[in-house]
C-alpha atoms as a PDB file:
ATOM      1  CA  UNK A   1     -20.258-278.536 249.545  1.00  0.00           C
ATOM      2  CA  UNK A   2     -23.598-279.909 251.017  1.00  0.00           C
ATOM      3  CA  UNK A   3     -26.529-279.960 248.529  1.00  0.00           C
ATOM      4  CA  UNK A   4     -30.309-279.858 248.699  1.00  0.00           C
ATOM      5  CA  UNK A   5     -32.838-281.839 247.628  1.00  0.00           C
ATOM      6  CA  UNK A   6     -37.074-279.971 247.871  1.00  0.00           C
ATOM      7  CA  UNK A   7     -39.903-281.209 247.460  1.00  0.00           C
ATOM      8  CA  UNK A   8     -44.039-280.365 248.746  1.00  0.00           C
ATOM      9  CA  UNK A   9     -44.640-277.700 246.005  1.00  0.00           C
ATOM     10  CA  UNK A  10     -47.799-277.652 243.878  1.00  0.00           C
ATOM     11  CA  UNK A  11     -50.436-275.696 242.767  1.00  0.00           C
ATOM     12  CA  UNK A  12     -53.196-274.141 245.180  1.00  0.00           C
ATOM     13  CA  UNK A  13     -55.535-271.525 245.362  1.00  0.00           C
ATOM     14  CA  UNK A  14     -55.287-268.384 246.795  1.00  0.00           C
ATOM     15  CA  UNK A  15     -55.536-268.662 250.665  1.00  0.00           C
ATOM     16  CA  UNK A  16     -54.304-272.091 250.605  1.00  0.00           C
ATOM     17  CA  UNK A  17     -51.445-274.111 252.554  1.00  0.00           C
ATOM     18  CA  UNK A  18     -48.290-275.765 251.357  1.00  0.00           C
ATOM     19  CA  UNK A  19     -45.179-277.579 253.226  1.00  0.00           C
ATOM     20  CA  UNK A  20     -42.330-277.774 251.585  1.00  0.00           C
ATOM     21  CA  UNK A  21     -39.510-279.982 252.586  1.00  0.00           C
ATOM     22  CA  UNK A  22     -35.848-280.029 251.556  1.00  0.00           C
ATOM     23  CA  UNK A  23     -33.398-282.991 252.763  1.00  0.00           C
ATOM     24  CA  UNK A  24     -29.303-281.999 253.102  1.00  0.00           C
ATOM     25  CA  UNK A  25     -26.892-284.448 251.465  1.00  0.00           C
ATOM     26  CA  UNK A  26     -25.262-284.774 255.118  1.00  0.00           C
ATOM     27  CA  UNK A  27     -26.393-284.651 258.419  1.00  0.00           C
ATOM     28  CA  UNK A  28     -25.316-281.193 259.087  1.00  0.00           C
ATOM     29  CA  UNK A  29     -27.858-280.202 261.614  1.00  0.00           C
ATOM     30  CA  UNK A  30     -26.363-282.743 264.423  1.00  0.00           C
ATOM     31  CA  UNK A  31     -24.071-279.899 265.677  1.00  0.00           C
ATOM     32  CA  UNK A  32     -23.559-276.179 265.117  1.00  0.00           C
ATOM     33  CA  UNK A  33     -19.564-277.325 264.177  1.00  0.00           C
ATOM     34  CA  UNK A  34     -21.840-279.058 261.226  1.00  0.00           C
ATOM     35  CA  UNK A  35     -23.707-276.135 260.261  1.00  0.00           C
ATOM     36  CA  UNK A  36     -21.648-272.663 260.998  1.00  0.00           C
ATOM     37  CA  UNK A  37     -23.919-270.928 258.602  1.00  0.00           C
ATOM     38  CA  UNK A  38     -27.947-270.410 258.654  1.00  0.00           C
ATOM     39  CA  UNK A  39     -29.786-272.230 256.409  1.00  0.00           C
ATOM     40  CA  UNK A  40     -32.830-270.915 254.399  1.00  0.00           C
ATOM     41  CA  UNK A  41     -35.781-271.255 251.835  1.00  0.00           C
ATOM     42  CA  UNK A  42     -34.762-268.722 248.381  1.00  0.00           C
ATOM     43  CA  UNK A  43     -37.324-268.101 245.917  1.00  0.00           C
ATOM     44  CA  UNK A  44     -37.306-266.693 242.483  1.00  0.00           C
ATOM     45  CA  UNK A  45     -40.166-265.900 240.488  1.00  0.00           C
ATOM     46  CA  UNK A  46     -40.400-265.988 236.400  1.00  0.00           C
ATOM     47  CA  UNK A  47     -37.947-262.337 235.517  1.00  0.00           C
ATOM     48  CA  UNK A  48     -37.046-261.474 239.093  1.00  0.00           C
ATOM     49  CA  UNK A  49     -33.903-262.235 241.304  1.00  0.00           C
ATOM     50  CA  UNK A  50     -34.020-265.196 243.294  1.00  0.00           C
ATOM     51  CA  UNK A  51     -34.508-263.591 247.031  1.00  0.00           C
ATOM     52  CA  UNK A  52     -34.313-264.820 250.573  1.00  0.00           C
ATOM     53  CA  UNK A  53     -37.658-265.818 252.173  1.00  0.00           C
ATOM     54  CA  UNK A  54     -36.848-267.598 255.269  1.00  0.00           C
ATOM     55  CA  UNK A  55     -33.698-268.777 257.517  1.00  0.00           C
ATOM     56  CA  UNK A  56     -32.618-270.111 260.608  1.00  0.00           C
ATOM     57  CA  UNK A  57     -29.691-271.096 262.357  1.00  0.00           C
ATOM     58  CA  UNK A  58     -27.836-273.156 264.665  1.00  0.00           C
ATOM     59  CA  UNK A  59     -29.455-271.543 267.420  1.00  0.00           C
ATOM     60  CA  UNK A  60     -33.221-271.734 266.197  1.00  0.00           C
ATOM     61  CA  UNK A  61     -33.038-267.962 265.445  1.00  0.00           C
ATOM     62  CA  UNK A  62     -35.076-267.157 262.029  1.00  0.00           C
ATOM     63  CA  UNK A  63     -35.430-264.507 260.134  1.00  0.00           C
ATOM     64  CA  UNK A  64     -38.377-263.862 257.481  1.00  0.00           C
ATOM     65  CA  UNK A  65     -38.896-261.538 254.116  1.00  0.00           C
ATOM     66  CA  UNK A  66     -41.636-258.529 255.219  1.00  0.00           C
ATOM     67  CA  UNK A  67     -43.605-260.116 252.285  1.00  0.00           C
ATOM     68  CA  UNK A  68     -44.175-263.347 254.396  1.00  0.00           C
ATOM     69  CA  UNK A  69     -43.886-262.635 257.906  1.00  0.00           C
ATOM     70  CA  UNK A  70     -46.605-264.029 259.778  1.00  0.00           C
ATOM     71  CA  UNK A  71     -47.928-266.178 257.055  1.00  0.00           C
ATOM     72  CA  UNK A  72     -44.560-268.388 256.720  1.00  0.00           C
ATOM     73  CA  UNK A  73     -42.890-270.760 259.126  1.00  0.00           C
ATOM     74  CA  UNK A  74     -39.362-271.786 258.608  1.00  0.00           C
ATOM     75  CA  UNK A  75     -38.055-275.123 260.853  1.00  0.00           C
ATOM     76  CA  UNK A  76     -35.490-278.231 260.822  1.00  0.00           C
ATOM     77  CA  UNK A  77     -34.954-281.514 262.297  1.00  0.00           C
ATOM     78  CA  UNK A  78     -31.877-282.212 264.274  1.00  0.00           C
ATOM     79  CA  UNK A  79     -30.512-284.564 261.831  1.00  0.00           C
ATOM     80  CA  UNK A  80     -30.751-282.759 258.094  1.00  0.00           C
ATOM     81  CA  UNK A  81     -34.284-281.709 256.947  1.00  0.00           C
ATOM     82  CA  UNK A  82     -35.585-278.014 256.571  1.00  0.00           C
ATOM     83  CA  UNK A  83     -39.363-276.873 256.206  1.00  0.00           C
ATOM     84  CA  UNK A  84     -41.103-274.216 254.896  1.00  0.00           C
ATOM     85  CA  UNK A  85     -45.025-274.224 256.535  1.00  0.00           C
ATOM     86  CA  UNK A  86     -47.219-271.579 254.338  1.00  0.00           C
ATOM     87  CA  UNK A  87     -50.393-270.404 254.757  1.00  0.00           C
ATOM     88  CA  UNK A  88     -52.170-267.547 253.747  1.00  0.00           C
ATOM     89  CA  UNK A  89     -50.861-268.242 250.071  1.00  0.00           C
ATOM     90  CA  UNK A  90     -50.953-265.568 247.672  1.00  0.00           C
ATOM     91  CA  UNK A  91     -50.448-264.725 243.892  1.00  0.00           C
ATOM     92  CA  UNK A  92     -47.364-263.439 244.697  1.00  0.00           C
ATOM     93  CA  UNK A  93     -45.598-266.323 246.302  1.00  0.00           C
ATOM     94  CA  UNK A  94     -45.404-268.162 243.227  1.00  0.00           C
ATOM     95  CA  UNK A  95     -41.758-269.142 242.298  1.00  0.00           C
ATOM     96  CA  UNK A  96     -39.488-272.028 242.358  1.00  0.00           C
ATOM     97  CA  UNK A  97     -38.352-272.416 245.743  1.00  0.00           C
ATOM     98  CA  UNK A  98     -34.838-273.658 246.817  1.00  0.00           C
ATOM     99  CA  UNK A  99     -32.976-274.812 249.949  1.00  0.00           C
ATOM    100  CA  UNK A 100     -29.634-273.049 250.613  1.00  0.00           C
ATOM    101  CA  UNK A 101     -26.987-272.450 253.160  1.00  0.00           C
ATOM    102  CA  UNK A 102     -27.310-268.522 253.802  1.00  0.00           C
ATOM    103  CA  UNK A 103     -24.078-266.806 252.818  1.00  0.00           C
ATOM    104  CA  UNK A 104     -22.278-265.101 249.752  1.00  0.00           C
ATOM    105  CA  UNK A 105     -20.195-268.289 248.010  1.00  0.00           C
ATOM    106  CA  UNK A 106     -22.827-270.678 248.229  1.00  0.00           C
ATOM    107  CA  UNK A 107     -24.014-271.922 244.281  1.00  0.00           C
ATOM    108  CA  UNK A 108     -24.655-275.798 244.867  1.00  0.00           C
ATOM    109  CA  UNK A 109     -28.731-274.677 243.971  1.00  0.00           C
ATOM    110  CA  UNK A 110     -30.536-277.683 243.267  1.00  0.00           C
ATOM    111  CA  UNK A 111     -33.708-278.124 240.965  1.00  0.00           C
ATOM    112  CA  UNK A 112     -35.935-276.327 243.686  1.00  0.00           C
ATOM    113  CA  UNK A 113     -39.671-277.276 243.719  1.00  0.00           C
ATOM    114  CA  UNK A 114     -41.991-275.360 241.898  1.00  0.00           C
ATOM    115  CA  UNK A 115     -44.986-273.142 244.161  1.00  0.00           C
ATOM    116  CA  UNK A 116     -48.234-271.958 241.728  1.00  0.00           C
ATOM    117  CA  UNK A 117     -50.124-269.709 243.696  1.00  0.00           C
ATOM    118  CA  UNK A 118     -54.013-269.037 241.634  1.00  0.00           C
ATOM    119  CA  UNK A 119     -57.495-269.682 241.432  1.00  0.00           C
END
């Protein structure tokens, strides 16, 4: 099973930017035989459930939580690195963020990189 490694998170105030990066243990984004599922930014925030925030697949479709639709941009190379652009940051986006492959059995989570979000 392919694990992730993040990194970019930090602290910033309200309004602010951050680009988070995750790396895949193998080059999985060469060819869609590589990569069958989507692949996508989770979050979870201190007491909630870790949620989807972002995703896209072999195909370049995404997909984006309400919460961060047009303030979030989700992309990847074509060799094994995902990105999370945000902007616009809020309060509310603070959580430890993790790279995943979108679907029900995966649970290789990594240590995630942590977002603060406050003035």
């Amino acid at each position: 099973q392919v694990n992730f490694v993040e990194s970019g998170g930090g602290w910033v105030q309200p309004g602010g930017s951050l680009r988070l990066s995750c790396a895949a243990s193998k080059n999985m984004f060469i060819t869609s035989a590589a990569n069958p599922f989507p692949t996508g930014w989770y979050r979870q925030a201190p007491g909630k459930q870790r949620e989807l925030v972002a995703s896209i697949n072999s195909d370049g479709e995404t997909y984006y939580a309400e919460a961060v639709k047009g303030r979030f941009t989700i992309s990847r190379d074509k060799i094994k690195r995902m990105f999370l652009q945000m902007t616009d940051l809020k309060p509310e986006d603070t959580a430890l963020y993790y790279c995943a492959e979108v679907h029900a059995h995966f649970n290789n989570w990594g240590q995630g990189t942590q977002v603060t979000v406050s003035s």
